[in-house]
C-alpha atoms as a PDB file:
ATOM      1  CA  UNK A   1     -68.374-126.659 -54.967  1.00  0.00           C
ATOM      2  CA  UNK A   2     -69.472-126.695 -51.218  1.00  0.00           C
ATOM      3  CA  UNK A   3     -68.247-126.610 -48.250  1.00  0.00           C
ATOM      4  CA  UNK A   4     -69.005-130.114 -47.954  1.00  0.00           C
ATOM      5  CA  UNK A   5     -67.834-131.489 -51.242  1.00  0.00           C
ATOM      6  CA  UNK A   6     -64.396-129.198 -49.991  1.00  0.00           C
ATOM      7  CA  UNK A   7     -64.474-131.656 -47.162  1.00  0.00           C
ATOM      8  CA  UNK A   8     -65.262-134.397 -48.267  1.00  0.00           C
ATOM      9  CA  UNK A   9     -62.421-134.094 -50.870  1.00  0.00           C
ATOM     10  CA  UNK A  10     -59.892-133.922 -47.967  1.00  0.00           C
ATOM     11  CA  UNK A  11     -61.649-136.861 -46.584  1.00  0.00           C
ATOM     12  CA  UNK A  12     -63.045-134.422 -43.507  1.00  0.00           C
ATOM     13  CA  UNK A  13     -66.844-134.160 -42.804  1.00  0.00           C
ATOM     14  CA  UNK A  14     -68.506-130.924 -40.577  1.00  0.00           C
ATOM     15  CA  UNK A  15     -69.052-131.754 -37.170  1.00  0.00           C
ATOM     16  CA  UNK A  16     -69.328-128.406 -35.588  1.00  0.00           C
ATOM     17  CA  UNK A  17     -71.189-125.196 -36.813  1.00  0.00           C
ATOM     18  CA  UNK A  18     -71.586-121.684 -35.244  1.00  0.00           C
ATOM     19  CA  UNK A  19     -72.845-118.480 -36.620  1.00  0.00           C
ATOM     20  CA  UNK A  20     -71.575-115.241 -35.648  1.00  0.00           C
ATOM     21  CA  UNK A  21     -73.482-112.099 -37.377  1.00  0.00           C
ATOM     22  CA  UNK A  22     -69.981-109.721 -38.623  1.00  0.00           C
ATOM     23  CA  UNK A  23     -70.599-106.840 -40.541  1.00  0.00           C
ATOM     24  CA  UNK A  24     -72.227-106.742 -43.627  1.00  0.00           C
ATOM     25  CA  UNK A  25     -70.088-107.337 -46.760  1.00  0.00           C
ATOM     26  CA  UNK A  26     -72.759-107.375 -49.402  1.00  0.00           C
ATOM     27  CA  UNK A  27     -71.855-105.189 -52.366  1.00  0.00           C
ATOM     28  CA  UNK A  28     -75.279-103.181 -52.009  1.00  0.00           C
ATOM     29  CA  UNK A  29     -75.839-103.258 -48.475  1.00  0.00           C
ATOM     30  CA  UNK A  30     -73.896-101.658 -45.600  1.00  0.00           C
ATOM     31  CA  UNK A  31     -73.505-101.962 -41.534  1.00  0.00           C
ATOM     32  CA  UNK A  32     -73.228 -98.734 -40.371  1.00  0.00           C
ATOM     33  CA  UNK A  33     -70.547 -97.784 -37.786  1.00  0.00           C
ATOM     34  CA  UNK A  34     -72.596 -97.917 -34.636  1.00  0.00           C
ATOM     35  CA  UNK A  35     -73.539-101.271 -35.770  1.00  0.00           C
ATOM     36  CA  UNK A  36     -70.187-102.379 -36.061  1.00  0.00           C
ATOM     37  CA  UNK A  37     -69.124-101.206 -32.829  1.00  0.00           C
ATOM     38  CA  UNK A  38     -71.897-103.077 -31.320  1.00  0.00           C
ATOM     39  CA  UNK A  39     -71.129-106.237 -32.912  1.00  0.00           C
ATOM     40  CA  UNK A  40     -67.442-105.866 -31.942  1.00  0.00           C
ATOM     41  CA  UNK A  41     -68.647-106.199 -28.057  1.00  0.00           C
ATOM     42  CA  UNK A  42     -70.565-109.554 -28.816  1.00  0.00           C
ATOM     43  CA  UNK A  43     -67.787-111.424 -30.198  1.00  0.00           C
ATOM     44  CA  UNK A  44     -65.404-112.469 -27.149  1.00  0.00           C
ATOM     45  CA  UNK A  45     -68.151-113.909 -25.769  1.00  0.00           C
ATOM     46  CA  UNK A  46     -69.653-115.367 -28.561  1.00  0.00           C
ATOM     47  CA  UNK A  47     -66.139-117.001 -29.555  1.00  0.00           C
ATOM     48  CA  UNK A  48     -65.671-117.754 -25.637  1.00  0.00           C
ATOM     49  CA  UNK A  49     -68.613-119.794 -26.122  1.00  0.00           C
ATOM     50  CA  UNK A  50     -67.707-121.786 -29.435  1.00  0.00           C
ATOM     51  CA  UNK A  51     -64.586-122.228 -27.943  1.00  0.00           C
ATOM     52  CA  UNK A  52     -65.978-124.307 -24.739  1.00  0.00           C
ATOM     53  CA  UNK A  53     -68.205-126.147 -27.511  1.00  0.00           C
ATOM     54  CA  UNK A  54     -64.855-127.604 -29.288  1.00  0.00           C
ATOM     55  CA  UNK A  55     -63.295-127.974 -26.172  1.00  0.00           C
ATOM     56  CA  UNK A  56     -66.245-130.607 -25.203  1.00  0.00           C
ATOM     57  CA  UNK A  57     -66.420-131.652 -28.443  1.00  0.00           C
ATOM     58  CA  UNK A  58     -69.986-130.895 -28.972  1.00  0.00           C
ATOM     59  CA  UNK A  59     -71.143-131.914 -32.293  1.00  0.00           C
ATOM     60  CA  UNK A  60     -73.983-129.565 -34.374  1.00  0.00           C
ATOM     61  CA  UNK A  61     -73.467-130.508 -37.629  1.00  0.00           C
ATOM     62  CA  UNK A  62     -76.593-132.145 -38.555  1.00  0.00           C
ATOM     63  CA  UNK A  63     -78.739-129.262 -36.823  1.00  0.00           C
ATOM     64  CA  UNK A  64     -76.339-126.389 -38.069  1.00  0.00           C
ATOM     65  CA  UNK A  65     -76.469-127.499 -41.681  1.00  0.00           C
ATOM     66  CA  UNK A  66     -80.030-127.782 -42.095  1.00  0.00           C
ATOM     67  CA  UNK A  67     -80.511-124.138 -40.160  1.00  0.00           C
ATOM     68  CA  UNK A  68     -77.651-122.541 -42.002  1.00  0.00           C
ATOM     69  CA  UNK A  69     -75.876-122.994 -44.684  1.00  0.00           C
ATOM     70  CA  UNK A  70     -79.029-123.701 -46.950  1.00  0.00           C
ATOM     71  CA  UNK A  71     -80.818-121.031 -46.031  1.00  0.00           C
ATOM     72  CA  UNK A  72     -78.025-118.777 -46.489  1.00  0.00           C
ATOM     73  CA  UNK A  73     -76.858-119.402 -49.698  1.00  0.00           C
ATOM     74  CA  UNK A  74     -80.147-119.847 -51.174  1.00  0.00           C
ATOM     75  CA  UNK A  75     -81.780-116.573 -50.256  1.00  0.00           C
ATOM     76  CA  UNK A  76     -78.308-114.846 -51.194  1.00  0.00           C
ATOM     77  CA  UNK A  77     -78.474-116.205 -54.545  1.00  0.00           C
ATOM     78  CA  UNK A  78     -82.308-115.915 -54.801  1.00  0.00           C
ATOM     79  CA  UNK A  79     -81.857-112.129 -53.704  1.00  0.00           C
ATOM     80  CA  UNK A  80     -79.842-111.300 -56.009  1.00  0.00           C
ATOM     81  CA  UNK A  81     -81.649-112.648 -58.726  1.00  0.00           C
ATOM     82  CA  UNK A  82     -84.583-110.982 -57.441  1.00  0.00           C
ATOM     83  CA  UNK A  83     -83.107-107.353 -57.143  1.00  0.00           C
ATOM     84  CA  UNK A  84     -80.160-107.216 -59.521  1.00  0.00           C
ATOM     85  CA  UNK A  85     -81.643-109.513 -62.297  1.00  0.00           C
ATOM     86  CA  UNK A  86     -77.987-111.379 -62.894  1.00  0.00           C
ATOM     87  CA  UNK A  87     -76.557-114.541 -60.845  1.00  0.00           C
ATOM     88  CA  UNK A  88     -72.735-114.328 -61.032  1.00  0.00           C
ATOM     89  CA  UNK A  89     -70.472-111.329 -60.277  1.00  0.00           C
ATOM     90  CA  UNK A  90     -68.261-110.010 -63.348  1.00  0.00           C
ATOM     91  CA  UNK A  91     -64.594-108.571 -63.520  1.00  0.00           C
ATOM     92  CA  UNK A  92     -64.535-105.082 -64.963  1.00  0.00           C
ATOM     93  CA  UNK A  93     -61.723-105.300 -67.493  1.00  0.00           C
ATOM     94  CA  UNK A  94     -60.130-101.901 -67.918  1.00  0.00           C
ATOM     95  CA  UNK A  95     -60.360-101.400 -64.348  1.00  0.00           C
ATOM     96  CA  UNK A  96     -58.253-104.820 -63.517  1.00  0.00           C
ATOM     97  CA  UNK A  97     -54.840-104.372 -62.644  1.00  0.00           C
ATOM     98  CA  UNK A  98     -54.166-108.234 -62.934  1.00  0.00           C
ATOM     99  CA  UNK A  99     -53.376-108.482 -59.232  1.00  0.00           C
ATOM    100  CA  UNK A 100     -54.510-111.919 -59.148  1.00  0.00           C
ATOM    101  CA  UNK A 101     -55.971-111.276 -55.357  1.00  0.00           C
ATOM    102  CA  UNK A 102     -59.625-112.109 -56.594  1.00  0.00           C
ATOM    103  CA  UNK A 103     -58.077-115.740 -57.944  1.00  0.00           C
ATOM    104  CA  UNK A 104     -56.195-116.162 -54.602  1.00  0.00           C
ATOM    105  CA  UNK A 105     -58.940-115.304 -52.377  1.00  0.00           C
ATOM    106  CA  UNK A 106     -61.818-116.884 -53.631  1.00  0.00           C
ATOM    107  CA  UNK A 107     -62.643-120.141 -51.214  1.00  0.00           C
ATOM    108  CA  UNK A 108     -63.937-121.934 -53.501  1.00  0.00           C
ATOM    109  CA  UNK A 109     -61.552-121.611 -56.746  1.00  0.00           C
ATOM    110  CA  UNK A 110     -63.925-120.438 -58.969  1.00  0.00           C
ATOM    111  CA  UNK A 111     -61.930-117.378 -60.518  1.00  0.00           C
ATOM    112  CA  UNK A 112     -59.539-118.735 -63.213  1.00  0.00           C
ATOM    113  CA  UNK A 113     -57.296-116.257 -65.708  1.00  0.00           C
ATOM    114  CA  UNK A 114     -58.190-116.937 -69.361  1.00  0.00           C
ATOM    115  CA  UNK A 115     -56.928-114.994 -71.941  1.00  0.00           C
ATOM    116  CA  UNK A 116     -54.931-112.250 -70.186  1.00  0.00           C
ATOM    117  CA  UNK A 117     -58.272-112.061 -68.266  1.00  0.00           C
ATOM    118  CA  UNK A 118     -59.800-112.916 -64.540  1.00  0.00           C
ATOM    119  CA  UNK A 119     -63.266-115.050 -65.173  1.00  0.00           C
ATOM    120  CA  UNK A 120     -65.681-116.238 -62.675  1.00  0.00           C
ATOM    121  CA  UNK A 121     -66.820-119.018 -63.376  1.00  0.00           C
ATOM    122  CA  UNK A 122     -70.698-120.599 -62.578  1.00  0.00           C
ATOM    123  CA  UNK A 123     -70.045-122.018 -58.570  1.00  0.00           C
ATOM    124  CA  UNK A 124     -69.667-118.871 -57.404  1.00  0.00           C
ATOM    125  CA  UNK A 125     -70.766-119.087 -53.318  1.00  0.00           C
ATOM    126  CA  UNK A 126     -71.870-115.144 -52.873  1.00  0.00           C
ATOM    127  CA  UNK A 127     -69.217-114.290 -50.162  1.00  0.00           C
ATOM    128  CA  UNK A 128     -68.009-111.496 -51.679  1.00  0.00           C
ATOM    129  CA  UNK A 129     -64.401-112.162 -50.813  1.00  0.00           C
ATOM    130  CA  UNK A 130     -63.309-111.202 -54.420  1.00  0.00           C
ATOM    131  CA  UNK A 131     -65.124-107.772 -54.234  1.00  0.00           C
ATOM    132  CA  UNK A 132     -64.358-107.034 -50.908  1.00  0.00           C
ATOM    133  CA  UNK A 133     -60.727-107.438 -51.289  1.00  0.00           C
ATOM    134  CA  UNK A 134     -60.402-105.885 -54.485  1.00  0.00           C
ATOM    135  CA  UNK A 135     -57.917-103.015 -54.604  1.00  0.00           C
ATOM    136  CA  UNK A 136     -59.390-101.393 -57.818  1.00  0.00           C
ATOM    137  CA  UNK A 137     -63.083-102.451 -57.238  1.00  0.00           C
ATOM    138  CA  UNK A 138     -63.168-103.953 -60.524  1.00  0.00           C
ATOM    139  CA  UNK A 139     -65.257-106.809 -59.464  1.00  0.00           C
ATOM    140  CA  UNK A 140     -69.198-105.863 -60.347  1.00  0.00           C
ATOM    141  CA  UNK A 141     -72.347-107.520 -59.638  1.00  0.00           C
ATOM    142  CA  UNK A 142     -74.046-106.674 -63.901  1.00  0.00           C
ATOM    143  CA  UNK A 143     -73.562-102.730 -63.674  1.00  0.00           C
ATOM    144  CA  UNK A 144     -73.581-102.687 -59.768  1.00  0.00           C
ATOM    145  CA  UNK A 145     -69.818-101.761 -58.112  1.00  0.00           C
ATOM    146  CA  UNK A 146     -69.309-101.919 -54.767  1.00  0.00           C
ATOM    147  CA  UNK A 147     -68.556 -98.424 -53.310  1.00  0.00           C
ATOM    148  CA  UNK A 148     -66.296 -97.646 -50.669  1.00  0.00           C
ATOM    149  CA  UNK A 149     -68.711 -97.983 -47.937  1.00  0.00           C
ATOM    150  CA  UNK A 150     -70.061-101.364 -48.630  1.00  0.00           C
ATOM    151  CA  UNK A 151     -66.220-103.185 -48.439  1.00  0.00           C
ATOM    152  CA  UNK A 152     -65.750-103.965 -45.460  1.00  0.00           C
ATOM    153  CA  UNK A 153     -63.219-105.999 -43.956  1.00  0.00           C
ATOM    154  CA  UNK A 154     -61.935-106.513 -40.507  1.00  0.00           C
ATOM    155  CA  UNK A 155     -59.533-104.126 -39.964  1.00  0.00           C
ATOM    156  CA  UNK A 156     -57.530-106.880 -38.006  1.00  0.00           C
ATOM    157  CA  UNK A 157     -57.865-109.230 -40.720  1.00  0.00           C
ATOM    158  CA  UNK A 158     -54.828-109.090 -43.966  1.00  0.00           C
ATOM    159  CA  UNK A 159     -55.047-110.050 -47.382  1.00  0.00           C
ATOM    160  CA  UNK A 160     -52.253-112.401 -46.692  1.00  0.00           C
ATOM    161  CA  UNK A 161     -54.522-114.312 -44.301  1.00  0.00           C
ATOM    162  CA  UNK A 162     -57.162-115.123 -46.275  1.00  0.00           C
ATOM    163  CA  UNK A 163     -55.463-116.228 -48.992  1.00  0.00           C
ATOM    164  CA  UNK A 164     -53.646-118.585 -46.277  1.00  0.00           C
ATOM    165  CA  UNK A 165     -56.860-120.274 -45.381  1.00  0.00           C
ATOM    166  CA  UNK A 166     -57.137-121.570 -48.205  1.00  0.00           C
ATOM    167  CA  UNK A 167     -53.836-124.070 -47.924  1.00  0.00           C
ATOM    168  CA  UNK A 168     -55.082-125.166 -44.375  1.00  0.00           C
END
């Protein structure tokens, strides 16, 4: 599903978009730490500035689609394709601990427990939210595994929270 069939199933349509570039959390790729530092200085003013946007109301949606979120999740999937040679992550059995947190987090429900056993399914987005918050790493792209390195997440930013979006 997309964000806009999401939406549209709550009867809600996009009328605001903003990008702001956070630290890589690609399974393969990393942002180093001087890049993360840097990034960390851009953001009040970057969310300074989406926040006087909503305040006015401005609407971007038509504009910010068509710039965005195709282009994004096309050359995501299409990348990994390319490089990897598979199109959906996998759950690494034995390493599993049954957690559930990849089920919880993912934004788009696509991880479902069949048989004693996490599966994701075929809408699979690319974010990387089941990977990244992963305690045993047991989410793979084929024979890829993320290393420690390459999971980042915000260090102000919980499990709990995530998994909280997804009820708003």
């Amino acid at each position: 599903r997309s964000i806009d069939d999401i939406l549209k199933s709550r009867e809600l349509s996009l009328s605001y978009g903003a990008k702001i570039i956070l630290p890589d959390n690609y399974l393969f790729t990393g942002t180093t730490e001087e890049n993360r530092k840097k990034m960390f200085v851009q953001y009040p003013a970057a969310i300074k500035e989406i926040c006087s946007d909503l305040k006015l109301k401005k609407n971007n949606a038509v504009s910010y689609r068509k710039k965005h979120h195709k282009i994004v999740t096309n050359t995501s999937k299409s990348l990994s394709n390319l490089f990897f040679k598979v199109n959906h992550k996998l759950i690494i059995g034995e390493k599993c601990v049954d957690c559930g947190i990849c089920e919880k987090v993912c934004p788009v429900n696509n991880i479902n427990r069949e048989n004693h056993q996490y599966v994701i399914g075929n809408n699979c987005e690319d974010c990387s939210a089941c990977a990244q918050w992963c305690p045993q790493k047991a989410v793979s792209y084929g024979n890829k595994v993320p290393e420690g390195k390459y999971a980042y997440t915000h260090p102000a930013v919980s499990v709990k929270e995530i998994i909280k979006q997804k009820t708003i």
